[in-house]
C-alpha atoms as a PDB file:
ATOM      1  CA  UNK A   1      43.894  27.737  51.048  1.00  0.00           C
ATOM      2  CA  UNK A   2      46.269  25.175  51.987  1.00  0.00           C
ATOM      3  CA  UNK A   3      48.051  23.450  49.596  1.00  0.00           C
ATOM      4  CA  UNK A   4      47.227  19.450  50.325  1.00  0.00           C
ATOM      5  CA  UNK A   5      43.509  21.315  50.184  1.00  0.00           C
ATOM      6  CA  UNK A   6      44.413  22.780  46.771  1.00  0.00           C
ATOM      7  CA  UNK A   7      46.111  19.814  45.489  1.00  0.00           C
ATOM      8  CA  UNK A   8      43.106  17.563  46.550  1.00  0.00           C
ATOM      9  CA  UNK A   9      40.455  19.967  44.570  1.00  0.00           C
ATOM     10  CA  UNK A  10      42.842  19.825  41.254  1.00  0.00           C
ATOM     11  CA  UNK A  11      42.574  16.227  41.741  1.00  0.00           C
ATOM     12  CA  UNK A  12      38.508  16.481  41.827  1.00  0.00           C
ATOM     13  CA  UNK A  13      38.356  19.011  38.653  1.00  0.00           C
ATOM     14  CA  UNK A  14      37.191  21.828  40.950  1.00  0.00           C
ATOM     15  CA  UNK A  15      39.583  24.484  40.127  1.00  0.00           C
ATOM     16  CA  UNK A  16      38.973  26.508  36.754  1.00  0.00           C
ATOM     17  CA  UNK A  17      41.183  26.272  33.836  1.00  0.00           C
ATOM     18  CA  UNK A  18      42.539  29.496  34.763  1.00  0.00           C
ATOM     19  CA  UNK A  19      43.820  28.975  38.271  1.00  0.00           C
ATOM     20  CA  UNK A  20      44.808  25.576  36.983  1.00  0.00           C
ATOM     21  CA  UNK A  21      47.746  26.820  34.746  1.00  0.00           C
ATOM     22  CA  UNK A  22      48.593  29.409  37.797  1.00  0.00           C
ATOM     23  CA  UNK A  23      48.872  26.292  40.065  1.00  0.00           C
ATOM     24  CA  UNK A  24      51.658  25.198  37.908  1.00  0.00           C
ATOM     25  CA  UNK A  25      53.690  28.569  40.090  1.00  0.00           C
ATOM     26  CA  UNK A  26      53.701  26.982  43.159  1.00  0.00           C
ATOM     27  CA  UNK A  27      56.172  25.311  44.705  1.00  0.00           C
ATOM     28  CA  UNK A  28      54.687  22.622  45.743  1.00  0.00           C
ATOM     29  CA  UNK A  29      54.967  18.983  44.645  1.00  0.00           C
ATOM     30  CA  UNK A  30      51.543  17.545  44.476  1.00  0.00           C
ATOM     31  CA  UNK A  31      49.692  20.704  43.354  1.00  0.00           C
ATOM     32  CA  UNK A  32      52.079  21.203  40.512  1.00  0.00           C
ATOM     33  CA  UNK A  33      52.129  17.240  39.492  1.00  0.00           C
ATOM     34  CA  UNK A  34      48.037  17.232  39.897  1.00  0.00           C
ATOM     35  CA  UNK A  35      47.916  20.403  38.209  1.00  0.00           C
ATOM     36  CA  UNK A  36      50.004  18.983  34.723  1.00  0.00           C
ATOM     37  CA  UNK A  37      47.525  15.787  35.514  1.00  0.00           C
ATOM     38  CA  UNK A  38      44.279  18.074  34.509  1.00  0.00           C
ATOM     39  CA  UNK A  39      45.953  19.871  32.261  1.00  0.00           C
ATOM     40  CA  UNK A  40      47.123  16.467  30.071  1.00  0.00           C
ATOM     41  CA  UNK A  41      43.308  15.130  30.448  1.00  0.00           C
ATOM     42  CA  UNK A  42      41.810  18.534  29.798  1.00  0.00           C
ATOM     43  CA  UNK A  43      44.566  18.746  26.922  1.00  0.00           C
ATOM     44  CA  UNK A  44      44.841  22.300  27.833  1.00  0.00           C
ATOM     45  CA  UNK A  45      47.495  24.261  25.665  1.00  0.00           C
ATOM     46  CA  UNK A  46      48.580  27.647  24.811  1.00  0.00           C
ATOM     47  CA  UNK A  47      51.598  29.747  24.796  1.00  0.00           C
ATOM     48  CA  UNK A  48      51.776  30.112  28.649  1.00  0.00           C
ATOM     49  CA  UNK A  49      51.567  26.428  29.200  1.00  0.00           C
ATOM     50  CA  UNK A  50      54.386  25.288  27.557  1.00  0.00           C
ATOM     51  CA  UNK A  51      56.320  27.789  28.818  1.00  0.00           C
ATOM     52  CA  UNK A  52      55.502  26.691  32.312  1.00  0.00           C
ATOM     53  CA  UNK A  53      56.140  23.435  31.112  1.00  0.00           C
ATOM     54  CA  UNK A  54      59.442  23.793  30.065  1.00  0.00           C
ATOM     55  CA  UNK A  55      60.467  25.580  33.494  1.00  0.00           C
ATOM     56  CA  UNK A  56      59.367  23.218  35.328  1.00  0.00           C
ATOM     57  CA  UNK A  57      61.268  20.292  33.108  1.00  0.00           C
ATOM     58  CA  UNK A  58      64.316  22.076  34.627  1.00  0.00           C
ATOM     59  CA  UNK A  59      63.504  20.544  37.822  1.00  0.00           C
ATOM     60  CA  UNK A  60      65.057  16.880  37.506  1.00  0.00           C
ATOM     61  CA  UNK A  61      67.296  16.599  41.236  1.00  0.00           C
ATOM     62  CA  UNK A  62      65.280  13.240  42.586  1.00  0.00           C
ATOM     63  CA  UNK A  63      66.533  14.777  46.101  1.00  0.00           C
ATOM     64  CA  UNK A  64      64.243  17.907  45.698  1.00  0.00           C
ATOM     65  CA  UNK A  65      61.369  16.888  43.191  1.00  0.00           C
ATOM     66  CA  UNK A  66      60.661  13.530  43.524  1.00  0.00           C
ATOM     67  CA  UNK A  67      57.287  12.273  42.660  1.00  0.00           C
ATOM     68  CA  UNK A  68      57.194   8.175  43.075  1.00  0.00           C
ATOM     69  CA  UNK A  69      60.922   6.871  42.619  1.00  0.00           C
ATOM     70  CA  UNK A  70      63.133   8.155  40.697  1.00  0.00           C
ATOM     71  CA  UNK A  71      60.340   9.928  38.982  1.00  0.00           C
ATOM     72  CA  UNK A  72      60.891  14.156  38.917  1.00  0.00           C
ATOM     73  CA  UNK A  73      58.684  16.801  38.274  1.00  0.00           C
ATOM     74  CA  UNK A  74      60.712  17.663  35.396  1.00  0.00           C
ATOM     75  CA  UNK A  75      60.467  14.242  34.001  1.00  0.00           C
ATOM     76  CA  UNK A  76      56.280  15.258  34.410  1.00  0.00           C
ATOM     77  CA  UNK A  77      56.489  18.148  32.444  1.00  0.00           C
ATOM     78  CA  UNK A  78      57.990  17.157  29.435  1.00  0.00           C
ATOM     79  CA  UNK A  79      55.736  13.968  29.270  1.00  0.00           C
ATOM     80  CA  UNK A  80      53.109  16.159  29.529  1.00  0.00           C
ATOM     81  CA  UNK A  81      54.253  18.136  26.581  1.00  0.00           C
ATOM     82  CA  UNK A  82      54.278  15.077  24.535  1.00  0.00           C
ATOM     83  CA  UNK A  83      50.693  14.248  25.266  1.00  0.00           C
ATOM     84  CA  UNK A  84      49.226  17.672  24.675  1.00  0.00           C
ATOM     85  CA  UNK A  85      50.559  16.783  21.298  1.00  0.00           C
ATOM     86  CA  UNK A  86      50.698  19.891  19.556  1.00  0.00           C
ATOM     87  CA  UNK A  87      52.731  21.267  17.500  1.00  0.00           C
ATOM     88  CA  UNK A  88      54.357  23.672  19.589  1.00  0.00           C
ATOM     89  CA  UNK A  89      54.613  21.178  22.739  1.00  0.00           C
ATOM     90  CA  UNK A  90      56.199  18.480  20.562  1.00  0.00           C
ATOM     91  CA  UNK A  91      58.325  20.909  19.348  1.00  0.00           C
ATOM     92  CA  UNK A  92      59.533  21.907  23.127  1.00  0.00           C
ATOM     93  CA  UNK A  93      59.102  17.855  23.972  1.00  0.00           C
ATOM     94  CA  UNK A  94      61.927  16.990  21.533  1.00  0.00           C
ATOM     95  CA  UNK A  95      64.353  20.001  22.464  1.00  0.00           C
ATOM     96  CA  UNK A  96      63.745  18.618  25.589  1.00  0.00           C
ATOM     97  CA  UNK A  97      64.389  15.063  25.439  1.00  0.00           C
ATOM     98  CA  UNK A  98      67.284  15.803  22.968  1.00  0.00           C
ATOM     99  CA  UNK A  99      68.741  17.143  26.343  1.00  0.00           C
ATOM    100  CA  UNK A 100      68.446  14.209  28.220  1.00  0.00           C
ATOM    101  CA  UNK A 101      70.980  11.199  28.983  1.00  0.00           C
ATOM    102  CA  UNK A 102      68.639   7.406  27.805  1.00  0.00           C
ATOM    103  CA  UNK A 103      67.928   7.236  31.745  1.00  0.00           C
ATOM    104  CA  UNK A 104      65.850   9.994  31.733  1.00  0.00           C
ATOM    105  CA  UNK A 105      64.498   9.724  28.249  1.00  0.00           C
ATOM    106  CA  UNK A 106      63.071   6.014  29.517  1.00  0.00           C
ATOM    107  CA  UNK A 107      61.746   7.358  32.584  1.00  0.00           C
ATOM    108  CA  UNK A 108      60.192  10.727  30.877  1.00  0.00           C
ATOM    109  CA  UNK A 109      58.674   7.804  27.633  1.00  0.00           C
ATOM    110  CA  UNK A 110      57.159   5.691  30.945  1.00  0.00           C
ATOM    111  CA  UNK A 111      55.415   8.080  32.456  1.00  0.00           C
ATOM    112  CA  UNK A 112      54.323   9.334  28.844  1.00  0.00           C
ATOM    113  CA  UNK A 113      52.460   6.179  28.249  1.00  0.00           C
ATOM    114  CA  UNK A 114      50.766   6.212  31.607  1.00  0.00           C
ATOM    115  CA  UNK A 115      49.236   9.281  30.987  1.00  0.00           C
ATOM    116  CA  UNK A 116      48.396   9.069  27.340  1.00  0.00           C
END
């Protein structure tokens, strides 16, 4: 399947919960930032998520993973991890953000409140 193809049906809720969280393995901008969309409004979390989640966080260079701006995918992921709001992803969320300089903590808390 091509990817804009893929990235389209995450968008429309057509790909399983399942294939969802392997979407977050591809390296591919807009199926791994519409995949961490469903998974936020699905509030899907387990063990394997966050883990995802936190690799992905990695990826902050606004030259390689830039969403809109200076927004990242990394900056994504650990917003998402805030709104699955468990105990586990908060946990990861504040290691996280601890990690971060105040520029990226205000962009990662902006794009938190968008998607809460």
């Amino acid at each position: 399947m091509k990817l804009l193809t893929l990235s389209k049906e995450i968008r429309e809720g057509k790909i399983g919960d399942d294939q969802l969280v392997e979407c977050l393995d591809i390296q591919h901008n807009q199926v791994q930032l519409n995949a961490m969309s469903q998974i936020a409004k699905k509030k899907l979390c387990n063990e394997k998520i966050i883990k995802k989640l936190k690799h992905i966080s990695q990826f902050r260079d606004p030259k390689v993973n830039k969403l809109f701006g200076i927004d990242t995918l990394g900056h994504y992921s650990i917003a998402v991890l805030r709104v699955l709001n468990t105990s586990e992803s908060i946990k990861q969320y504040e290691l996280l953000m601890s990690e971060l300089d105040d520029f990226d903590k205000g962009i990662v808390e902006r794009i938190t409140e968008g998607i809460s």
